[in-house]
C-alpha atoms as a PDB file:
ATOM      1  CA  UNK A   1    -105.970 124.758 108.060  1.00  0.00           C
ATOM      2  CA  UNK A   2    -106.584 121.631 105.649  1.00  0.00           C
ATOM      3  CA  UNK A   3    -103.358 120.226 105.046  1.00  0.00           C
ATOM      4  CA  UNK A   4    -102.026 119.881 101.583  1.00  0.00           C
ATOM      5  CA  UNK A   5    -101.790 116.670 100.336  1.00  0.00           C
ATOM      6  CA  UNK A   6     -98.900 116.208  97.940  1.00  0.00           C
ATOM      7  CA  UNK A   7     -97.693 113.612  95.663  1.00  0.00           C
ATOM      8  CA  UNK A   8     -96.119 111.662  98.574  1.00  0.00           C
ATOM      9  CA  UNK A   9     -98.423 111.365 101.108  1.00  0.00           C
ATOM     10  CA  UNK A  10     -98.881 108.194 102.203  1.00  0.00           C
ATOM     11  CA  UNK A  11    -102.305 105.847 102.032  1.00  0.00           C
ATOM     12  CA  UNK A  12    -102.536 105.544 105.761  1.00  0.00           C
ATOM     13  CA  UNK A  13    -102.876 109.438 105.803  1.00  0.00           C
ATOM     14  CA  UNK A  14    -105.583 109.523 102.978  1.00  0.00           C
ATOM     15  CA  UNK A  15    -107.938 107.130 104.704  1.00  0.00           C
ATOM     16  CA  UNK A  16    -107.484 107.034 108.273  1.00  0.00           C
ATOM     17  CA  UNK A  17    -110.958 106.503 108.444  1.00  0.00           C
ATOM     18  CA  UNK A  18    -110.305 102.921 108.049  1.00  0.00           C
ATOM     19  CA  UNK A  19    -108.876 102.600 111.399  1.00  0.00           C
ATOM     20  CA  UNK A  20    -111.875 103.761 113.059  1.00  0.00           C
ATOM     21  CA  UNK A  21    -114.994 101.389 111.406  1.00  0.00           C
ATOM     22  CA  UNK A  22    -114.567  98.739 113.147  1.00  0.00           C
ATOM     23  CA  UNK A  23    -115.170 100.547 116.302  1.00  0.00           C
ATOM     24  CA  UNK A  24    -118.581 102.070 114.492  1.00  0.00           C
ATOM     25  CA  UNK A  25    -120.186  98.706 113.721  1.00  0.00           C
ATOM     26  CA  UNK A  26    -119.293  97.233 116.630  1.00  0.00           C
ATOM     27  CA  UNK A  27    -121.086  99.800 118.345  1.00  0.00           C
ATOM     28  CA  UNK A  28    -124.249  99.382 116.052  1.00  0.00           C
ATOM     29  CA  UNK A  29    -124.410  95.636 116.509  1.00  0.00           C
ATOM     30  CA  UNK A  30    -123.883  95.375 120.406  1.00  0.00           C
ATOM     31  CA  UNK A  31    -126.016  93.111 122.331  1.00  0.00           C
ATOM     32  CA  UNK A  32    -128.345  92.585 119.182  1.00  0.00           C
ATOM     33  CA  UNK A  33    -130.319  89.334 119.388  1.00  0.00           C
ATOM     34  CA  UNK A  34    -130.084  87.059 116.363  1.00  0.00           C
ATOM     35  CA  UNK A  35    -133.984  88.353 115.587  1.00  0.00           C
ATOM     36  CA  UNK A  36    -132.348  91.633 115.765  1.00  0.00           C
ATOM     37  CA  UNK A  37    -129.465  90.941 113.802  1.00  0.00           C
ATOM     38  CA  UNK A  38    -131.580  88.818 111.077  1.00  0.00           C
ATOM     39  CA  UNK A  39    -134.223  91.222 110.664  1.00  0.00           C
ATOM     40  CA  UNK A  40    -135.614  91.821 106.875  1.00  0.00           C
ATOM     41  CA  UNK A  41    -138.654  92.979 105.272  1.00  0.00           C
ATOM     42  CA  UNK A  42    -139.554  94.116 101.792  1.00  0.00           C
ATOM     43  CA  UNK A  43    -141.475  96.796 102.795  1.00  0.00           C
ATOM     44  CA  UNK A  44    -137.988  99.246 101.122  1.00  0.00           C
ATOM     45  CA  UNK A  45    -135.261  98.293  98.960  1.00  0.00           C
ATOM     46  CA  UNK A  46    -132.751  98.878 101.659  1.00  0.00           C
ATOM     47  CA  UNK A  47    -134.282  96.635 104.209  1.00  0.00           C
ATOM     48  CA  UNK A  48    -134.158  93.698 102.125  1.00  0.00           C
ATOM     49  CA  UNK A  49    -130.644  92.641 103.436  1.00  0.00           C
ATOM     50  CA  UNK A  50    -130.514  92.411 107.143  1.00  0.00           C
ATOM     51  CA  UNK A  51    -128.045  93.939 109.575  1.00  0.00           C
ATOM     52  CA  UNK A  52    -125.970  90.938 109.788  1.00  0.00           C
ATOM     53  CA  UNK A  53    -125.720  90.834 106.068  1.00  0.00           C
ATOM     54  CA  UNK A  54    -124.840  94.228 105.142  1.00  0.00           C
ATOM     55  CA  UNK A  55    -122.274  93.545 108.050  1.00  0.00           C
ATOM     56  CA  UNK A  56    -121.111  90.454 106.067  1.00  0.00           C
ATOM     57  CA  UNK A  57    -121.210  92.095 102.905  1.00  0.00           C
ATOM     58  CA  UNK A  58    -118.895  95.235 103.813  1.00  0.00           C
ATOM     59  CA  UNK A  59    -116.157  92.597 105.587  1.00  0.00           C
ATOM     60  CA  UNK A  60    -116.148  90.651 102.394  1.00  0.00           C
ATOM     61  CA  UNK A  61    -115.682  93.806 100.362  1.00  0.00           C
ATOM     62  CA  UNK A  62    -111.626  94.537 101.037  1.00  0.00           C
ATOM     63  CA  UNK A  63    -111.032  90.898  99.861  1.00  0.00           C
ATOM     64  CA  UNK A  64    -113.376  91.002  96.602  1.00  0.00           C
ATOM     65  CA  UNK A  65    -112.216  94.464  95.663  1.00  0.00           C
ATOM     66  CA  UNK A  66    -108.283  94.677  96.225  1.00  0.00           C
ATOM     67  CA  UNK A  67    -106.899  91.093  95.825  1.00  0.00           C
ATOM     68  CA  UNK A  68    -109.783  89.935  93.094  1.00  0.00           C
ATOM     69  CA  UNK A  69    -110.862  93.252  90.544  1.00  0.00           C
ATOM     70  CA  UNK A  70    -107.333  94.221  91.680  1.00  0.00           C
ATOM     71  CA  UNK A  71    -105.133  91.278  91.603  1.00  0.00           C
ATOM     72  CA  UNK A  72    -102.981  92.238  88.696  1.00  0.00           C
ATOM     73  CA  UNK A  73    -101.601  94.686  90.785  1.00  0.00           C
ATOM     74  CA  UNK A  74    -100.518  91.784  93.667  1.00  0.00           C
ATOM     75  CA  UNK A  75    -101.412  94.916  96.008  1.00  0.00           C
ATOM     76  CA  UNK A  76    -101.167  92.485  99.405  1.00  0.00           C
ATOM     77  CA  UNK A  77     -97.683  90.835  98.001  1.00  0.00           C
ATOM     78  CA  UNK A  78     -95.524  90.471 101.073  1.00  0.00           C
ATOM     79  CA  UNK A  79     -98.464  89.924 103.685  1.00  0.00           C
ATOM     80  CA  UNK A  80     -99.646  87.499 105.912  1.00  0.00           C
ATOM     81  CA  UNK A  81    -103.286  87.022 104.699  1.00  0.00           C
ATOM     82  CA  UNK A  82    -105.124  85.593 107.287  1.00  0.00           C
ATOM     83  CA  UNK A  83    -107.424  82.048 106.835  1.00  0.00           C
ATOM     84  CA  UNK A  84    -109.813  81.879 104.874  1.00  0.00           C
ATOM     85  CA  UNK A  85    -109.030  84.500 102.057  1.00  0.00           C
ATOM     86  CA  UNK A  86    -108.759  82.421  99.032  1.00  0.00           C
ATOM     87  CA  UNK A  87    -111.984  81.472  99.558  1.00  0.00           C
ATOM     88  CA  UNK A  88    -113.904  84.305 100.170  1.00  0.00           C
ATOM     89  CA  UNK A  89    -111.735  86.366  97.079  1.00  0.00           C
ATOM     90  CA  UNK A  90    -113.127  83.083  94.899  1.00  0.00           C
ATOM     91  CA  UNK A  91    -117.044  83.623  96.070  1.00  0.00           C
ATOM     92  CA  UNK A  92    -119.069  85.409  93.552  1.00  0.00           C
ATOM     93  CA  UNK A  93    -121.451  85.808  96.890  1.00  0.00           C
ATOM     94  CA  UNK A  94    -121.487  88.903  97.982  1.00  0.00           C
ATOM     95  CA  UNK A  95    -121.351  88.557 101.731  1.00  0.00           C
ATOM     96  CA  UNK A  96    -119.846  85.820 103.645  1.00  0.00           C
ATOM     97  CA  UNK A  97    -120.072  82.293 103.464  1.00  0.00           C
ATOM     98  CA  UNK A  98    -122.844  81.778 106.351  1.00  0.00           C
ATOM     99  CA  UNK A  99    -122.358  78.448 107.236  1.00  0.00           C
ATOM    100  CA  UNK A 100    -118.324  79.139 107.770  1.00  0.00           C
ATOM    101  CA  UNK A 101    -119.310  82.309 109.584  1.00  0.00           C
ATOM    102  CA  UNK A 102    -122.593  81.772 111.421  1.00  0.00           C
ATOM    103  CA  UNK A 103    -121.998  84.243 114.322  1.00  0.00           C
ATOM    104  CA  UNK A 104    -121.678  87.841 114.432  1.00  0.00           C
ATOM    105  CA  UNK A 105    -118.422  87.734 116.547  1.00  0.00           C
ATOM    106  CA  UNK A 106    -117.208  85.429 113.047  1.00  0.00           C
ATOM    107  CA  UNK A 107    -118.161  87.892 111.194  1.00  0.00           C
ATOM    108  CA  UNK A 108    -117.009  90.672 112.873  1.00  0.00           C
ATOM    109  CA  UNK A 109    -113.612  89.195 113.576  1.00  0.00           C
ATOM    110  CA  UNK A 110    -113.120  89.118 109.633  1.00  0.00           C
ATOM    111  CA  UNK A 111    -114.135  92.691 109.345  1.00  0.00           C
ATOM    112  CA  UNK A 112    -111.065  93.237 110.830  1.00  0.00           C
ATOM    113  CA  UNK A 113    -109.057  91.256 109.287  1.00  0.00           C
ATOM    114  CA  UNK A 114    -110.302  92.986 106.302  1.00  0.00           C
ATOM    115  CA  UNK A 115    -109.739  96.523 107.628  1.00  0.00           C
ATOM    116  CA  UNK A 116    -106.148  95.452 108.861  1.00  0.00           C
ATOM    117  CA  UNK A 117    -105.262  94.349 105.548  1.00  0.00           C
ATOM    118  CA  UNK A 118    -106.708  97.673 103.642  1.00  0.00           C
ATOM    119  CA  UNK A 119    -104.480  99.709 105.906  1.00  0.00           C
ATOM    120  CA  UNK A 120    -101.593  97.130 105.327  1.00  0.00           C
ATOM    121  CA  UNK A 121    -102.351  97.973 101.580  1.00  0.00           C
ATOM    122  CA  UNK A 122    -102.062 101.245 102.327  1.00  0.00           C
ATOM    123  CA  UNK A 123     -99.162 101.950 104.040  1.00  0.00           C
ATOM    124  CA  UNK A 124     -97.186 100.572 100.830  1.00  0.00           C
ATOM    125  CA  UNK A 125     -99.411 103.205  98.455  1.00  0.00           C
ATOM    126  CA  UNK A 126     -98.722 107.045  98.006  1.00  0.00           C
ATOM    127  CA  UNK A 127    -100.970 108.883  96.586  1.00  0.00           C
ATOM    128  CA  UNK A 128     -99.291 109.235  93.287  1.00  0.00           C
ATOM    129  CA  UNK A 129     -98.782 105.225  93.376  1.00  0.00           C
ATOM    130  CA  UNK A 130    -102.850 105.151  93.842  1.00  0.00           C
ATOM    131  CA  UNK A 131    -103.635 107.365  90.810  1.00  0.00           C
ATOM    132  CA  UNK A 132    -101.017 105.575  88.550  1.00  0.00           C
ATOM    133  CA  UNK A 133    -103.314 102.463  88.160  1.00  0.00           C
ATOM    134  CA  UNK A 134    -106.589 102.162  86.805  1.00  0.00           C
ATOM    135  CA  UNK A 135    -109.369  99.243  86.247  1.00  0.00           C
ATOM    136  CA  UNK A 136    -112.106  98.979  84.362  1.00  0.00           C
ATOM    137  CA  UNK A 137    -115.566  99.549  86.339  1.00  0.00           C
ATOM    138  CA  UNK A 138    -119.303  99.873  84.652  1.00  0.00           C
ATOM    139  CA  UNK A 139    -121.106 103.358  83.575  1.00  0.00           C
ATOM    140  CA  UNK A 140    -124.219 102.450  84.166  1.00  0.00           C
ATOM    141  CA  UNK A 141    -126.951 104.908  86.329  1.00  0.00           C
ATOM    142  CA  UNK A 142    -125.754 104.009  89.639  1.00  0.00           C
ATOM    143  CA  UNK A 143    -122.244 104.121  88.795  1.00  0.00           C
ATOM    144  CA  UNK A 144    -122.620 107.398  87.447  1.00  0.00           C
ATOM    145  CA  UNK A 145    -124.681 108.934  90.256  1.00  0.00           C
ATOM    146  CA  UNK A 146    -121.785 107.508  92.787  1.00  0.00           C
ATOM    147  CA  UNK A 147    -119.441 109.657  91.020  1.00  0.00           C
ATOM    148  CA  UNK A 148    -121.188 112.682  91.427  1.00  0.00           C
ATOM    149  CA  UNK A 149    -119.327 112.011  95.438  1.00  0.00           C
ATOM    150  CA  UNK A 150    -115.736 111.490  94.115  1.00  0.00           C
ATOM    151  CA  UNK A 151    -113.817 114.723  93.264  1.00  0.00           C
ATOM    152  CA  UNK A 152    -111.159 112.645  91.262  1.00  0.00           C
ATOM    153  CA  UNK A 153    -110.099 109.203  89.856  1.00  0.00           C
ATOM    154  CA  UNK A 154    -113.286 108.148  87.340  1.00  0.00           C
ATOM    155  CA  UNK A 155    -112.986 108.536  83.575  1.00  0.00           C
ATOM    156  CA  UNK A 156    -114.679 107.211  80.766  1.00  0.00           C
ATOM    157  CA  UNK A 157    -112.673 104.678  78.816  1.00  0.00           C
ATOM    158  CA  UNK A 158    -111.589 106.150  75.715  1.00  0.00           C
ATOM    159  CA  UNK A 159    -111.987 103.164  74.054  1.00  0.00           C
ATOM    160  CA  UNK A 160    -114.608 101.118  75.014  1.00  0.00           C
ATOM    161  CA  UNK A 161    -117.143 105.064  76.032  1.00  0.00           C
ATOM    162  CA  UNK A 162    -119.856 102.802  77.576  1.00  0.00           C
ATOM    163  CA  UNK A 163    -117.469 102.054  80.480  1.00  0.00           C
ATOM    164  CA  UNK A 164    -115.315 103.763  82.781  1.00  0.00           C
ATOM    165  CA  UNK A 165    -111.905 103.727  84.593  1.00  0.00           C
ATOM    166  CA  UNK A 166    -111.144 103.859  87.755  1.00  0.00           C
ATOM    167  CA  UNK A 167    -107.646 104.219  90.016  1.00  0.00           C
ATOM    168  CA  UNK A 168    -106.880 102.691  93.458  1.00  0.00           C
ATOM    169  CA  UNK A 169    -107.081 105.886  95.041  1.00  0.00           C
ATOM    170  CA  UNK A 170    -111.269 106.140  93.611  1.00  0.00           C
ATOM    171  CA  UNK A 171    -111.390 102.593  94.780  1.00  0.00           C
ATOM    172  CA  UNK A 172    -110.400 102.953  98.287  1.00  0.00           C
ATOM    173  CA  UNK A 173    -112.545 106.102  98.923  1.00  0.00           C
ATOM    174  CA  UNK A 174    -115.481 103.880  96.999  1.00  0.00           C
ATOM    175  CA  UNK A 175    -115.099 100.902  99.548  1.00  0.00           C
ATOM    176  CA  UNK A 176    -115.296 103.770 102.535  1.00  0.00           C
ATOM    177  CA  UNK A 177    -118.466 105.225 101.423  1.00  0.00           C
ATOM    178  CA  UNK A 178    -120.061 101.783 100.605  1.00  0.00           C
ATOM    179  CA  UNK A 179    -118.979 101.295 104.585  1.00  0.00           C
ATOM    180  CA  UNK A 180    -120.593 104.457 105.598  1.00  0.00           C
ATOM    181  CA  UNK A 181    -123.878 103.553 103.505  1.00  0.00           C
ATOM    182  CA  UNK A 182    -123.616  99.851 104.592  1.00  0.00           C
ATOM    183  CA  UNK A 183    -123.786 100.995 108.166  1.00  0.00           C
ATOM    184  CA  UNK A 184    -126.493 103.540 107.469  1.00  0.00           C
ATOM    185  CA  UNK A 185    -128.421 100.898 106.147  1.00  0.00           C
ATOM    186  CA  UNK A 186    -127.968  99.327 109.580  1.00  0.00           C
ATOM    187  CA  UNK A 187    -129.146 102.002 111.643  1.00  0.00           C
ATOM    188  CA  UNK A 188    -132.306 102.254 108.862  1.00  0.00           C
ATOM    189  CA  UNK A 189    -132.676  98.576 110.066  1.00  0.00           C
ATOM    190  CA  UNK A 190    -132.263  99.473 113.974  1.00  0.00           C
ATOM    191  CA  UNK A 191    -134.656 102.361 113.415  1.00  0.00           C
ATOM    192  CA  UNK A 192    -137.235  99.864 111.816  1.00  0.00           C
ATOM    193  CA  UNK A 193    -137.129  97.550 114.996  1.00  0.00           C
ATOM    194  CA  UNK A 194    -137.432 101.144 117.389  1.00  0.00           C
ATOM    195  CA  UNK A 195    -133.981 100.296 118.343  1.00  0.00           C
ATOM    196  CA  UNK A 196    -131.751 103.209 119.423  1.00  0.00           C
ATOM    197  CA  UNK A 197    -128.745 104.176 117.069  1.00  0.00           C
ATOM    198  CA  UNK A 198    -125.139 104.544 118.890  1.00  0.00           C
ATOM    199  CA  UNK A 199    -122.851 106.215 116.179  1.00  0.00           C
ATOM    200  CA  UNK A 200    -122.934 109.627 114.651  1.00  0.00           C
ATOM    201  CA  UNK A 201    -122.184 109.018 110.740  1.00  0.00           C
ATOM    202  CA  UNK A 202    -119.777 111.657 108.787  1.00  0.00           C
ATOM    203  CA  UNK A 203    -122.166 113.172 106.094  1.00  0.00           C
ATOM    204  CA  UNK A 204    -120.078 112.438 103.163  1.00  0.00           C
ATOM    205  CA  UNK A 205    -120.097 109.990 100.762  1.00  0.00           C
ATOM    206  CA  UNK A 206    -123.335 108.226  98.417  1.00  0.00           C
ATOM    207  CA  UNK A 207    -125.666 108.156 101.530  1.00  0.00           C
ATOM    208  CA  UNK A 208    -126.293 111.941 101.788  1.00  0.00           C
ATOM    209  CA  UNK A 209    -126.170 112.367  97.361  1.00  0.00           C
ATOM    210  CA  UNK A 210    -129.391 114.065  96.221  1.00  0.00           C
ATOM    211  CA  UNK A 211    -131.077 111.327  94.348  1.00  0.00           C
ATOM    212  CA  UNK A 212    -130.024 108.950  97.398  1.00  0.00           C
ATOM    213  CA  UNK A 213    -132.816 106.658  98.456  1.00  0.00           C
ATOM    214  CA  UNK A 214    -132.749 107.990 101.982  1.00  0.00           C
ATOM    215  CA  UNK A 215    -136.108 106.853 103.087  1.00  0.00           C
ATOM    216  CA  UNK A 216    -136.642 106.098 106.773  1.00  0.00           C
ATOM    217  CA  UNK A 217    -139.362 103.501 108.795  1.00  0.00           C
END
């Protein structure tokens, strides 16, 4: 029986899935060499960034999303934020800064970091505190065809209609399937280099979306 989610139910209860990704990549990434790890080609679109990259890139995303597109909302007031966060919530980069994270274990430790703070974030959030705020977020194609996974939470701006709005609630279940596709992209690497995947990924999310690029080595 699916249990009814009401009004009060805490964060923590609408994404526990955030508890359990670190434990995913860190599967994916064991014992990789730094050949491994570094791999790119431009032979597809998704193999441009490399597995340590799209690693980066989804342990950035907690910081960039919730305390900088977010930070009118002060949604980690109260918490110890752990070194390092200014600066990484200031980068317009889009993974982490290389030189101050050259390792995977560095990287991989702020993954963490980020996760802890997400579910930090949302123990303090309901689900009617989630869908009480909204941002503004782009309309263009992509946009658009990442809605088509999101039953709730997206609507077009009734004032500025090339542009939509989003709550926290669209947001956090946004940052989970860019995880999920971040780590698919991953295995699409792995699979590239005839390297055995380790981790069984939900089907949900923009990964499995007809209209996906889901193309494979």
């Amino acid at each position: 029986m699916t249990q009814e989610i009401l009004d009060d139910t805490p964060g923590t209860e609408m994404f526990p899935q955030y508890g359990l990704y670190y434990d995913m990549v860190c599967a994916e990434v064991a014992e990789l060499t730094d050949a491994q790890l570094d791999y790119a080609s431009d032979r597809w679109a998704w193999s441009e960034w490399s597995i340590r990259r799209n690693v980066s890139h989804v342990a950035s995303m907690g910081f960039r999303w919730l305390l900088r597109r977010w930070a009118d909302q002060d949604l980690a007031s109260g918490l110890e934020l752990p070194e390092g966060t200014d600066e990484i919530v200031a980068s317009e980069g889009r993974w982490l800064d290389e030189a101050r994270y050259p390792t995977i274990e560095s990287v991989l430790d702020k993954l963490r970091d980020s996760l802890d703070m997400c579910q930090s974030i949302l123990a303090k959030q309901t689900l009617a505190s989630m869908r009480a705020v909204e941002l503004p977020w782009n309309n263009d194609a992509q946009a658009m065809l990442m809605a088509e996974a999101h039953p709730s939470g997206r609507r077009i701006d009734p004032d500025h209609p090339d542009r939509a709005l989003i709550d926290l609630e669209y947001t956090f279940r946004h940052m989970w399937f860019e995880k999920l596709t971040h780590l698919y992209n991953v295995q699409r690497l792995k699979r590239a280099q005839g390297l055995e995947v380790k981790v069984e990924l939900p089907r949900e999310g923009y990964w499995v979306l007809e209209g996906w690029d889901r193309s494979e080595p």
